[in-house]
PDB file of N, CA and C in Angstrom:
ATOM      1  N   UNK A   1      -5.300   5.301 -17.312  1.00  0.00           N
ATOM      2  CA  UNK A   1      -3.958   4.782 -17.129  1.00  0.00           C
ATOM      3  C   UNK A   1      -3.328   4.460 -18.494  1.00  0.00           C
ATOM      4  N   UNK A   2      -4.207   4.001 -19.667  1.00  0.00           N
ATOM      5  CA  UNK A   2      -3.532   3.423 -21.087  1.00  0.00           C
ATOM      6  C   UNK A   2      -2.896   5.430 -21.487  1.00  0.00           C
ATOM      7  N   UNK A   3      -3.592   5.550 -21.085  1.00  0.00           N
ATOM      8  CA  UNK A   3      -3.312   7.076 -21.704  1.00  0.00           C
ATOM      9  C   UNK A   3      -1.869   8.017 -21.413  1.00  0.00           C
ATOM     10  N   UNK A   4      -1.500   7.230 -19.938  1.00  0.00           N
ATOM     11  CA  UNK A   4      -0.582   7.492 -19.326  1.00  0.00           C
ATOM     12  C   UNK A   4       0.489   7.073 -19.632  1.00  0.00           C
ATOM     13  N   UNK A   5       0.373   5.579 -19.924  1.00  0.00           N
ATOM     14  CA  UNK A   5       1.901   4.766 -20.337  1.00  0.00           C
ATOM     15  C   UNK A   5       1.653   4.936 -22.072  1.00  0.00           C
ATOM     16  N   UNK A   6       0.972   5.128 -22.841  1.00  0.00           N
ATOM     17  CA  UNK A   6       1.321   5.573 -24.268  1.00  0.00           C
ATOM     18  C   UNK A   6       2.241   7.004 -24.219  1.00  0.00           C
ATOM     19  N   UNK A   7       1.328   7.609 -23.505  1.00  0.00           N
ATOM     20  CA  UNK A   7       2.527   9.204 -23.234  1.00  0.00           C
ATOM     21  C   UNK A   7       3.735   8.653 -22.683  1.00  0.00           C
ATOM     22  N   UNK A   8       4.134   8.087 -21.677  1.00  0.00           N
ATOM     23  CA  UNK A   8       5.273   7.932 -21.328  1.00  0.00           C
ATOM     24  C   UNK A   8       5.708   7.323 -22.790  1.00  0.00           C
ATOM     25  N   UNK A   9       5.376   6.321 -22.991  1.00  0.00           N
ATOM     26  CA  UNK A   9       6.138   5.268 -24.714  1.00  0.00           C
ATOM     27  C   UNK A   9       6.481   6.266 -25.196  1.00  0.00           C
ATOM     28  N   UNK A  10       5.644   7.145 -25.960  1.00  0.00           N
ATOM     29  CA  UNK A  10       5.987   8.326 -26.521  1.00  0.00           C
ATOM     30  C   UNK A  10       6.891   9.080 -26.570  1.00  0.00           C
ATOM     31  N   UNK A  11       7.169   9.404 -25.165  1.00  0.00           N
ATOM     32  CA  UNK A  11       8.351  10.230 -24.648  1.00  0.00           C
ATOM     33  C   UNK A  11       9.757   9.422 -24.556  1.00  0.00           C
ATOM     34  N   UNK A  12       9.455   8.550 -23.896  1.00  0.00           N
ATOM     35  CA  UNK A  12      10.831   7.447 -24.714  1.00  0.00           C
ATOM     36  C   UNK A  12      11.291   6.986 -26.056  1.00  0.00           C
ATOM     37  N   UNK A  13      10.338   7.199 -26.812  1.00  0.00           N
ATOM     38  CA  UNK A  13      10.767   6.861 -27.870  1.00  0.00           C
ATOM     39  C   UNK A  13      11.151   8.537 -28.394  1.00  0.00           C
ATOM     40  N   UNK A  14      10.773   9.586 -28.705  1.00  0.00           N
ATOM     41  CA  UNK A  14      11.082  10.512 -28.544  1.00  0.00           C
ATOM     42  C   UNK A  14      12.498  10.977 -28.412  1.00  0.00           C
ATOM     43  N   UNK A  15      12.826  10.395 -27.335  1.00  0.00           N
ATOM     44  CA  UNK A  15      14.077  10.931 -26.735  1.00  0.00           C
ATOM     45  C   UNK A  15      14.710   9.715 -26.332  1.00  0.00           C
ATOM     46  N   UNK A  16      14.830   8.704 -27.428  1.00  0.00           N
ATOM     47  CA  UNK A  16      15.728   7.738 -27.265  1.00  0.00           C
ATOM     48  C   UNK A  16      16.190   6.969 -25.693  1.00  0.00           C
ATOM     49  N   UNK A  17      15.102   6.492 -24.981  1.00  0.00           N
ATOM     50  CA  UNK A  17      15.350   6.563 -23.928  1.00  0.00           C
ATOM     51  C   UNK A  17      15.241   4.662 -23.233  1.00  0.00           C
ATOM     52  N   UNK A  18      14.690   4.144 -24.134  1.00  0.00           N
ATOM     53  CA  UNK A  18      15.047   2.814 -24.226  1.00  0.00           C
ATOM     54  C   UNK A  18      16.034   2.333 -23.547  1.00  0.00           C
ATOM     55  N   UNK A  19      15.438   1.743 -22.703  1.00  0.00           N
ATOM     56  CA  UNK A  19      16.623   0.851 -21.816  1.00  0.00           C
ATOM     57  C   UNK A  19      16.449  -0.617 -21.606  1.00  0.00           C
ATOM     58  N   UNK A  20      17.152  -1.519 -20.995  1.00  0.00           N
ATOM     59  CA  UNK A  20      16.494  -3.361 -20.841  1.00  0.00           C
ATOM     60  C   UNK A  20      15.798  -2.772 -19.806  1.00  0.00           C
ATOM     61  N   UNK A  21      14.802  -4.365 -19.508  1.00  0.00           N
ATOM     62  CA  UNK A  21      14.021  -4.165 -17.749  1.00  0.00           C
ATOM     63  C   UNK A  21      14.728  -4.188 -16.926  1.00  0.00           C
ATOM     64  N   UNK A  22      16.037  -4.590 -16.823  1.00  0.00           N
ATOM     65  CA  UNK A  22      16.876  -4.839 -15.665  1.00  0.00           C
ATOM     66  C   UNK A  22      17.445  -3.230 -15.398  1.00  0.00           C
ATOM     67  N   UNK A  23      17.626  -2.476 -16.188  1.00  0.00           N
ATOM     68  CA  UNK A  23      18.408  -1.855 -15.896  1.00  0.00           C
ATOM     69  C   UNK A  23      16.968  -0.479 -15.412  1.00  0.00           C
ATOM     70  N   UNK A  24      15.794  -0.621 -15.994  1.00  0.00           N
ATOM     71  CA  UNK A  24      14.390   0.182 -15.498  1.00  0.00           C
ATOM     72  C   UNK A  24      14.042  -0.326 -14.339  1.00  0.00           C
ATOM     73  N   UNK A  25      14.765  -1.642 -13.796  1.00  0.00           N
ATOM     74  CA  UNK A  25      14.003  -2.163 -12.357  1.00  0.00           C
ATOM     75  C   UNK A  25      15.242  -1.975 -11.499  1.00  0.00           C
ATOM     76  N   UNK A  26      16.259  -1.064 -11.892  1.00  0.00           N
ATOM     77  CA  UNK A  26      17.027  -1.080 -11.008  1.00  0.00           C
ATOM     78  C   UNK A  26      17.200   0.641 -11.082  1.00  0.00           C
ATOM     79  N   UNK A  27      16.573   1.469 -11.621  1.00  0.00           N
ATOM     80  CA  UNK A  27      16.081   2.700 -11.833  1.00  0.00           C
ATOM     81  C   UNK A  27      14.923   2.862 -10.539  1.00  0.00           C
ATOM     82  N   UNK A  28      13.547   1.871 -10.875  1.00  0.00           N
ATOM     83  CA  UNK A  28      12.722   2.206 -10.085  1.00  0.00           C
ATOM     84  C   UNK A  28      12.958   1.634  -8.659  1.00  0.00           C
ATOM     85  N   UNK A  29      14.192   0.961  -8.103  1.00  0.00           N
ATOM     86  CA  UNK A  29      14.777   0.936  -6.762  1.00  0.00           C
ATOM     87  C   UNK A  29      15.243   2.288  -6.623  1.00  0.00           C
ATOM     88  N   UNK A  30      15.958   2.530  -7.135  1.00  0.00           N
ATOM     89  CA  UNK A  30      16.758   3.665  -6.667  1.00  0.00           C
ATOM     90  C   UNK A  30      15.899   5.016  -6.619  1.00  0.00           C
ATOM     91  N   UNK A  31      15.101   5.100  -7.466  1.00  0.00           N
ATOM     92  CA  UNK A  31      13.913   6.116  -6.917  1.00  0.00           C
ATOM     93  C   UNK A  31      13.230   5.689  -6.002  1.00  0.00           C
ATOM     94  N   UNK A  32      12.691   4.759  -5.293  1.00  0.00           N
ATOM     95  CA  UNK A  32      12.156   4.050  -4.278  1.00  0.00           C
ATOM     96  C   UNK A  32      13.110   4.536  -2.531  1.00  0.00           C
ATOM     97  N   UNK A  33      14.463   4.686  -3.165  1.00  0.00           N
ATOM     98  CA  UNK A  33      15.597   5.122  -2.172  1.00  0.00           C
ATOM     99  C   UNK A  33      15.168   6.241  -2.194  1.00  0.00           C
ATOM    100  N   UNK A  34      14.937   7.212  -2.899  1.00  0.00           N
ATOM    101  CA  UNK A  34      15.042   8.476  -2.966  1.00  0.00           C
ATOM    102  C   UNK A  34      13.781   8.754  -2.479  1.00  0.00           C
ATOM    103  N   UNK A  35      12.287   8.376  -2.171  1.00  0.00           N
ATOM    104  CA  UNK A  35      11.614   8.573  -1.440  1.00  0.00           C
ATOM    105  C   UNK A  35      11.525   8.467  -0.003  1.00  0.00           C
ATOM    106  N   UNK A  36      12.364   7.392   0.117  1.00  0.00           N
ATOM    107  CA  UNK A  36      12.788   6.543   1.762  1.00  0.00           C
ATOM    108  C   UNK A  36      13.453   8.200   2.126  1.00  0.00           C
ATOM    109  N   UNK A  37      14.662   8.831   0.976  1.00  0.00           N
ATOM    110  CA  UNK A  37      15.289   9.991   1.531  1.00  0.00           C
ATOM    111  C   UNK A  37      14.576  10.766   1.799  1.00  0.00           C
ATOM    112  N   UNK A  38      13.768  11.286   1.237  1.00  0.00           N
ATOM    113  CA  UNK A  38      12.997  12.448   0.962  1.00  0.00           C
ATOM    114  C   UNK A  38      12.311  12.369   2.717  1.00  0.00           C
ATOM    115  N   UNK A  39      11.420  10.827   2.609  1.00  0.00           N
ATOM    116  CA  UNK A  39      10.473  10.808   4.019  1.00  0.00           C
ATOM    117  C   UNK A  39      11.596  11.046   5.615  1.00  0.00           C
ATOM    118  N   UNK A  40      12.792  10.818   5.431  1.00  0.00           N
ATOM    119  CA  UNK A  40      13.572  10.925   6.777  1.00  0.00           C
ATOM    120  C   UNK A  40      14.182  12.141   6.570  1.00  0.00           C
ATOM    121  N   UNK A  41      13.612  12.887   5.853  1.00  0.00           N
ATOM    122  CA  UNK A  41      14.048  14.619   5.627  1.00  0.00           C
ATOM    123  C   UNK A  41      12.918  15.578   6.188  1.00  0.00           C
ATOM    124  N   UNK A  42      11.882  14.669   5.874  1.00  0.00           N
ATOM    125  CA  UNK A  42      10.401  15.256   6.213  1.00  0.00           C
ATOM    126  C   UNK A  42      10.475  15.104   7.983  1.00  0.00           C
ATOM    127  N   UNK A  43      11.138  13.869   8.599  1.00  0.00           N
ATOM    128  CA  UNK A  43      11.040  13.574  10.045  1.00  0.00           C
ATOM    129  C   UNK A  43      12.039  14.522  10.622  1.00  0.00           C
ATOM    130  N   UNK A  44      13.153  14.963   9.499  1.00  0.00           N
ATOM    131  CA  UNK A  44      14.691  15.321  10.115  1.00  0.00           C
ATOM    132  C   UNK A  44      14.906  13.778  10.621  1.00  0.00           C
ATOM    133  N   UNK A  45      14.866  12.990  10.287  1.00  0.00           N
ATOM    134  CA  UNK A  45      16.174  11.552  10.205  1.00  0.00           C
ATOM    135  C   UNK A  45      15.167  11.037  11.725  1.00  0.00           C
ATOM    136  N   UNK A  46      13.672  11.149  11.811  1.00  0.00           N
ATOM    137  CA  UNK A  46      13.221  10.339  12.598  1.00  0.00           C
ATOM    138  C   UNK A  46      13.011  11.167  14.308  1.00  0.00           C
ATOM    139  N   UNK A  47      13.615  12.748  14.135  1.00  0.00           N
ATOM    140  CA  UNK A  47      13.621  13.304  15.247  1.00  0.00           C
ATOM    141  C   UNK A  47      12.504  14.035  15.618  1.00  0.00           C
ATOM    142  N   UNK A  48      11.484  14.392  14.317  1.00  0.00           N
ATOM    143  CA  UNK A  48      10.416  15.101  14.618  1.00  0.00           C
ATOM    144  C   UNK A  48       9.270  14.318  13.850  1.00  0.00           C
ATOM    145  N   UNK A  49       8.102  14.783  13.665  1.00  0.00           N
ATOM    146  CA  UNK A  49       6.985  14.069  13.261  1.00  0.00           C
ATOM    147  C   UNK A  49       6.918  14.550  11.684  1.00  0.00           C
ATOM    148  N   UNK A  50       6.278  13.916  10.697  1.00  0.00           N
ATOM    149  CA  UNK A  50       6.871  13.848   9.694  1.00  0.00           C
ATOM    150  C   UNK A  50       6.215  15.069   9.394  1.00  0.00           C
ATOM    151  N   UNK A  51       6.791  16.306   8.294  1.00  0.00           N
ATOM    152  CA  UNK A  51       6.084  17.494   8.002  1.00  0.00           C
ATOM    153  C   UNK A  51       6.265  17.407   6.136  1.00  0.00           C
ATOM    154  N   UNK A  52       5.143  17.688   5.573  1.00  0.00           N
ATOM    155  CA  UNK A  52       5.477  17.940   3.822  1.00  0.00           C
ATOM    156  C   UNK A  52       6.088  18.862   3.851  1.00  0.00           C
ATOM    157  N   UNK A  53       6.930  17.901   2.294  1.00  0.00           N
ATOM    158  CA  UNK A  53       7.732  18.924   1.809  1.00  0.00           C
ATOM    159  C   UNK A  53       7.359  18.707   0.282  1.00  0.00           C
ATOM    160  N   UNK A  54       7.351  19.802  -0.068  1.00  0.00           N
ATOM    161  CA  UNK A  54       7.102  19.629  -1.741  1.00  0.00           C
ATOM    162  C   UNK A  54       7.926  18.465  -3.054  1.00  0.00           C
ATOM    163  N   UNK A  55       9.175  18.377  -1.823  1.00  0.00           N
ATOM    164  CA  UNK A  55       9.985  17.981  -2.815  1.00  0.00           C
ATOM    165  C   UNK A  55       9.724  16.234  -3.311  1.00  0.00           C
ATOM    166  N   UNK A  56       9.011  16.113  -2.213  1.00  0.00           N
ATOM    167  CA  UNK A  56       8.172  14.558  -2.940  1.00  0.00           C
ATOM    168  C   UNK A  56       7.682  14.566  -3.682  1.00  0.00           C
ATOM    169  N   UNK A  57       7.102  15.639  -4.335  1.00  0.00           N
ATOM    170  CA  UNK A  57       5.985  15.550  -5.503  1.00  0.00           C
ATOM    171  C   UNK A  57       6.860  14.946  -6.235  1.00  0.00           C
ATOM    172  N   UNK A  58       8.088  15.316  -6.670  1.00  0.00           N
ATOM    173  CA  UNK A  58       9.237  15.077  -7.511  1.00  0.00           C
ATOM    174  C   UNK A  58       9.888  13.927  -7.635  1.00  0.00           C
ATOM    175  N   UNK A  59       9.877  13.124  -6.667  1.00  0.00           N
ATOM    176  CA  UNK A  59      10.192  12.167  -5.913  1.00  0.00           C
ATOM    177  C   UNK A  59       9.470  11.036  -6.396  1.00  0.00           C
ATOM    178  N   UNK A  60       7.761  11.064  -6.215  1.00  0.00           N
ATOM    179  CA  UNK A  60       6.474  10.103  -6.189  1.00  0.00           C
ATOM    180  C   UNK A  60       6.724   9.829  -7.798  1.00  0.00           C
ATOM    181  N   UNK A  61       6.670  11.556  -8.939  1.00  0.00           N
ATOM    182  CA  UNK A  61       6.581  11.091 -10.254  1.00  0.00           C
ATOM    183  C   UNK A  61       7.950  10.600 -10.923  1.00  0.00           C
ATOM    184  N   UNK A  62       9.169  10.724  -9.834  1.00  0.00           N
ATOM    185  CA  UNK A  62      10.225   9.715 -10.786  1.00  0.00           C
ATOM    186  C   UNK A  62       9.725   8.232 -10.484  1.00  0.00           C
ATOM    187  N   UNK A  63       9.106   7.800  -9.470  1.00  0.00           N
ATOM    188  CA  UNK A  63       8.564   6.634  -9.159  1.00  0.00           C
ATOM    189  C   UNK A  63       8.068   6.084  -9.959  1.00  0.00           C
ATOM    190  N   UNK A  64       6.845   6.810 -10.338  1.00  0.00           N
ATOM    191  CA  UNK A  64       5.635   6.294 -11.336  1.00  0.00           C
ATOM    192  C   UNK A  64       6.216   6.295 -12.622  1.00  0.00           C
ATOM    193  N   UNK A  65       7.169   7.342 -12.868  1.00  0.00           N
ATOM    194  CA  UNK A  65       7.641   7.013 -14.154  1.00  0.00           C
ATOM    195  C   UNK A  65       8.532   5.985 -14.791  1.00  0.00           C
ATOM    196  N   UNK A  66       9.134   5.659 -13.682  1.00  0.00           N
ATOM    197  CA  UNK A  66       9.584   4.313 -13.679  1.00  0.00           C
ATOM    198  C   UNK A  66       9.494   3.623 -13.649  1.00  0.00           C
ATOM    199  N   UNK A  67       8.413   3.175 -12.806  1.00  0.00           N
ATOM    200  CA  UNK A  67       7.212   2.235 -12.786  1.00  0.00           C
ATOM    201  C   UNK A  67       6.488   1.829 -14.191  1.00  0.00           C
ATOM    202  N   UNK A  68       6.155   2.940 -14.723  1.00  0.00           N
ATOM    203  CA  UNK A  68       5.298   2.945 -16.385  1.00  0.00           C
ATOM    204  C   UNK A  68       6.258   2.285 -17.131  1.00  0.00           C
ATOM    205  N   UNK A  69       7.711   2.604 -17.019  1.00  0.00           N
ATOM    206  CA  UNK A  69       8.605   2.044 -18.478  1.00  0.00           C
ATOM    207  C   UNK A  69       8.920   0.973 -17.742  1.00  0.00           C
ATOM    208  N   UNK A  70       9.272  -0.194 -16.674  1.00  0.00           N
ATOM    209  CA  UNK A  70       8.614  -1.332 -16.805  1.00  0.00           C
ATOM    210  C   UNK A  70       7.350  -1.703 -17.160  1.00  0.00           C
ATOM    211  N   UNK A  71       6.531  -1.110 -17.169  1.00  0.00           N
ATOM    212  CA  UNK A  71       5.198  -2.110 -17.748  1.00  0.00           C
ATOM    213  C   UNK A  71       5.015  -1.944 -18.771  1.00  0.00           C
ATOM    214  N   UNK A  72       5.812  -0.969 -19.446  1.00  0.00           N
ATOM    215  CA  UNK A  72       5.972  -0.755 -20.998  1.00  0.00           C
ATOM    216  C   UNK A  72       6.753  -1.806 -22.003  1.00  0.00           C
ATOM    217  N   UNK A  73       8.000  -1.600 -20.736  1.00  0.00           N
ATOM    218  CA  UNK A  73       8.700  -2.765 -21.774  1.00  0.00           C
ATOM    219  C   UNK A  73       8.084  -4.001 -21.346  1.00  0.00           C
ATOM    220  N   UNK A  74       6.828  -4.498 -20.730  1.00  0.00           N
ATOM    221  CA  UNK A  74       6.699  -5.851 -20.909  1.00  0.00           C
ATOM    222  C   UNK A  74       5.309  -6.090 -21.251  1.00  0.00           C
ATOM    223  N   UNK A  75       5.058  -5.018 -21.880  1.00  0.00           N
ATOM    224  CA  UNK A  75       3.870  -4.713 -22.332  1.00  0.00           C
ATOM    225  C   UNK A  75       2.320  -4.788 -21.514  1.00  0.00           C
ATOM    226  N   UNK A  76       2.890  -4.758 -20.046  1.00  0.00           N
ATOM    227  CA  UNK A  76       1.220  -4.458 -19.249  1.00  0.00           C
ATOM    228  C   UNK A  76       0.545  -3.840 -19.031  1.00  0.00           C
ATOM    229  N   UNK A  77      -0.415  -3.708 -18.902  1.00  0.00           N
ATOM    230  CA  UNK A  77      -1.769  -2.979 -18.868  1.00  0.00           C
ATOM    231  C   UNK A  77      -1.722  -2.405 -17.319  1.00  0.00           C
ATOM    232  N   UNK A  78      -1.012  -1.535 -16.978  1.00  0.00           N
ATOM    233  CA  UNK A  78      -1.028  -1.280 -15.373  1.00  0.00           C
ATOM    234  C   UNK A  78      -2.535  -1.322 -15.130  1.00  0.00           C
ATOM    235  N   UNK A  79      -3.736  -0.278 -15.655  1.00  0.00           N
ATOM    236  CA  UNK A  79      -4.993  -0.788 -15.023  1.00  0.00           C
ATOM    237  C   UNK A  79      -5.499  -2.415 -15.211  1.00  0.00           C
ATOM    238  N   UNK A  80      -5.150  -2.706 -15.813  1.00  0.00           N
ATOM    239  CA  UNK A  80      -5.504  -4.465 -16.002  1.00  0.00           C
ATOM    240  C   UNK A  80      -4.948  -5.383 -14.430  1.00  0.00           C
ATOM    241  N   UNK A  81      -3.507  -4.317 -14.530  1.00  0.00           N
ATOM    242  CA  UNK A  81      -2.821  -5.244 -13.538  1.00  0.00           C
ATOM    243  C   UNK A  81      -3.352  -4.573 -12.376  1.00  0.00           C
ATOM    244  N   UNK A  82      -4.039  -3.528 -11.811  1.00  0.00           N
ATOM    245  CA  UNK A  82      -4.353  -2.552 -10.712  1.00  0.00           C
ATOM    246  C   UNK A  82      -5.795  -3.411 -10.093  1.00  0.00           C
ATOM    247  N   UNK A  83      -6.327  -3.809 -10.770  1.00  0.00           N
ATOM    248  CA  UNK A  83      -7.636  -4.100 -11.076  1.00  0.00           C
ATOM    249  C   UNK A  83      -7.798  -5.701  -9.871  1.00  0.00           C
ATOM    250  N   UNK A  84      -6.709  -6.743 -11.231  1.00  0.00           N
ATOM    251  CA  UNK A  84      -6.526  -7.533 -10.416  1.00  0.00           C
ATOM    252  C   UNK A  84      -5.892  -7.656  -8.887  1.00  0.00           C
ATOM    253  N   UNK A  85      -4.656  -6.534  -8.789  1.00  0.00           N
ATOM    254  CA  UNK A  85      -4.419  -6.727  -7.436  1.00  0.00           C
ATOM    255  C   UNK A  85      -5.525  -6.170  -6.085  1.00  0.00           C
ATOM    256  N   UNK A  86      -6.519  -5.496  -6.972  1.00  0.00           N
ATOM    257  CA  UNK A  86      -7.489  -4.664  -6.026  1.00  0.00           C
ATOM    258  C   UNK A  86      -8.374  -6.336  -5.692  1.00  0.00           C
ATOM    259  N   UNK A  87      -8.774  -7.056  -6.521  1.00  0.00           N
ATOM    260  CA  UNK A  87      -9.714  -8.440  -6.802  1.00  0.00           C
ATOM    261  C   UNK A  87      -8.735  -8.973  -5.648  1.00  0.00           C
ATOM    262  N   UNK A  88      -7.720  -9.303  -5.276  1.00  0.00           N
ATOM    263  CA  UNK A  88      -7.370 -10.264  -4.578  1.00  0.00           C
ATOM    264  C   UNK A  88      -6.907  -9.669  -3.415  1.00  0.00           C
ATOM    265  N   UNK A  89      -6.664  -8.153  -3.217  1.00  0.00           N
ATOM    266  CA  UNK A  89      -6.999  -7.987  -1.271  1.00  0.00           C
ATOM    267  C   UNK A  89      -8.519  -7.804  -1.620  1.00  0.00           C
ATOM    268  N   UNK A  90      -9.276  -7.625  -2.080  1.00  0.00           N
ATOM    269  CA  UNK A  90     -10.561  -8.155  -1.834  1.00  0.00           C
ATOM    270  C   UNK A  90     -11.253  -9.329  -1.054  1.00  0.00           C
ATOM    271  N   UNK A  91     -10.432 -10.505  -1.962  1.00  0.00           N
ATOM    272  CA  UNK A  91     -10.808 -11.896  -1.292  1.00  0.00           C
ATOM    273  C   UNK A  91     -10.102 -12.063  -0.121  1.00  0.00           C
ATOM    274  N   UNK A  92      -8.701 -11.512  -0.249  1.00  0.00           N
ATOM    275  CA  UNK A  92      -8.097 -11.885   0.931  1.00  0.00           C
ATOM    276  C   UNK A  92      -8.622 -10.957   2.455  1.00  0.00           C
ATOM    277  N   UNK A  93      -9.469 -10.111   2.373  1.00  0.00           N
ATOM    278  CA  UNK A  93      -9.751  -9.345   3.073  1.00  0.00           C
ATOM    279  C   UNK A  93     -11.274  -9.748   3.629  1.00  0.00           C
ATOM    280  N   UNK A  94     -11.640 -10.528   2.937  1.00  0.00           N
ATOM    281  CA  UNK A  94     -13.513 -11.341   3.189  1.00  0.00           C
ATOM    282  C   UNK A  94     -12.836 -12.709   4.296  1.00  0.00           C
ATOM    283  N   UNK A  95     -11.489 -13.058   3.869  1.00  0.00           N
ATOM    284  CA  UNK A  95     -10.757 -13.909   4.863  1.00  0.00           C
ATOM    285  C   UNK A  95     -10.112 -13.316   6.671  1.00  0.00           C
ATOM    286  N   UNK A  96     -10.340 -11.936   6.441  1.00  0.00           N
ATOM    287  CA  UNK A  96      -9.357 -11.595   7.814  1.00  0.00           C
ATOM    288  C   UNK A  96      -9.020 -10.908   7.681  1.00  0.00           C
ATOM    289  N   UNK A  97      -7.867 -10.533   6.905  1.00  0.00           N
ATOM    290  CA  UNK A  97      -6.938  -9.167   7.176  1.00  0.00           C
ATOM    291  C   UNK A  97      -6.799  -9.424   5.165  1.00  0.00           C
ATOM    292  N   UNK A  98      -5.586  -8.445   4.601  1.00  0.00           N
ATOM    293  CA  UNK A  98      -5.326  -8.092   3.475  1.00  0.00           C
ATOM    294  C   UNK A  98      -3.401  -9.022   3.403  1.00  0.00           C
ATOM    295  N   UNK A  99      -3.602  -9.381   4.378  1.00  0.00           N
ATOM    296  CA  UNK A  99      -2.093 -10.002   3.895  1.00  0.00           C
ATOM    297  C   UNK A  99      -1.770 -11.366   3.266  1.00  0.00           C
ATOM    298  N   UNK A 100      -0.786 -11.950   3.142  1.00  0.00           N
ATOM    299  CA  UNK A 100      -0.708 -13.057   1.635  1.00  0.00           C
ATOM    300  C   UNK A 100      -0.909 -13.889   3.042  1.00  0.00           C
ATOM    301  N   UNK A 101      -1.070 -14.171   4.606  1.00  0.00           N
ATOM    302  CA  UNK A 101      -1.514 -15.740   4.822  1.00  0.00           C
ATOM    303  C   UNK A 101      -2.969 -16.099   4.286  1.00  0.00           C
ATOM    304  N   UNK A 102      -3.490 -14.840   3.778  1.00  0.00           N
ATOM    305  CA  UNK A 102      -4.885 -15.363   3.687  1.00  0.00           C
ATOM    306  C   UNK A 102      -5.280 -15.715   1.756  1.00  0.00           C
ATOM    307  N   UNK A 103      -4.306 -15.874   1.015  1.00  0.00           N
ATOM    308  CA  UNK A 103      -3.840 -16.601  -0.129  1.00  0.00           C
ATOM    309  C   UNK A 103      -4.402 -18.165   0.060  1.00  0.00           C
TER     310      UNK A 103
END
């Protein structure tokens, strides 16, 4: 994963691509929309059962890439941070289920 968000840094810096977090966390909504689109394209809008379409691939990596340049600009360790959220549905999951009542 370090390997992943240095390449992304890279490529932003590269190509001048620097932006605030506000305006990268309002990037990785709107790609977040664009998957929601993509999946009610796959159903036809909920009328059939969902079928792939390639065009998510496209979709998933504007996600992640958006995803990376927030944790870039705030300098996190996505596996650091992956790690811990795996550690705590862990515990919360030795409790019952994986959801935050068991926090």
């Amino acid at each position: 994963m370090k390997e992943i968000q240095e390449k992304i840094r890279k490529f932003c810096l590269k190509h001048d691509l620097e932006a605030p977090a506000e305006h990268r966390v309002l990037d990785l909504t709107s790609e977040i929309g664009e998957i929601s689109k993509e999946v009610l394209k796959m159903s036809d809008y909920g009328k059939k059962p969902i079928k792939f379409r390639e065009e998510i691939k496209s979709e998933l990596g504007d996600t992640l890439y958006s995803l990376i340049t927030i944790a870039n600009y705030f300098n996190v360790d996505l596996e650091e941070a992956l790690s811990m959220v795996l550690e705590k549905y862990e515990r919360r999951l030795k409790k019952g289920s994986a959801g935050s009542e068991n926090d």
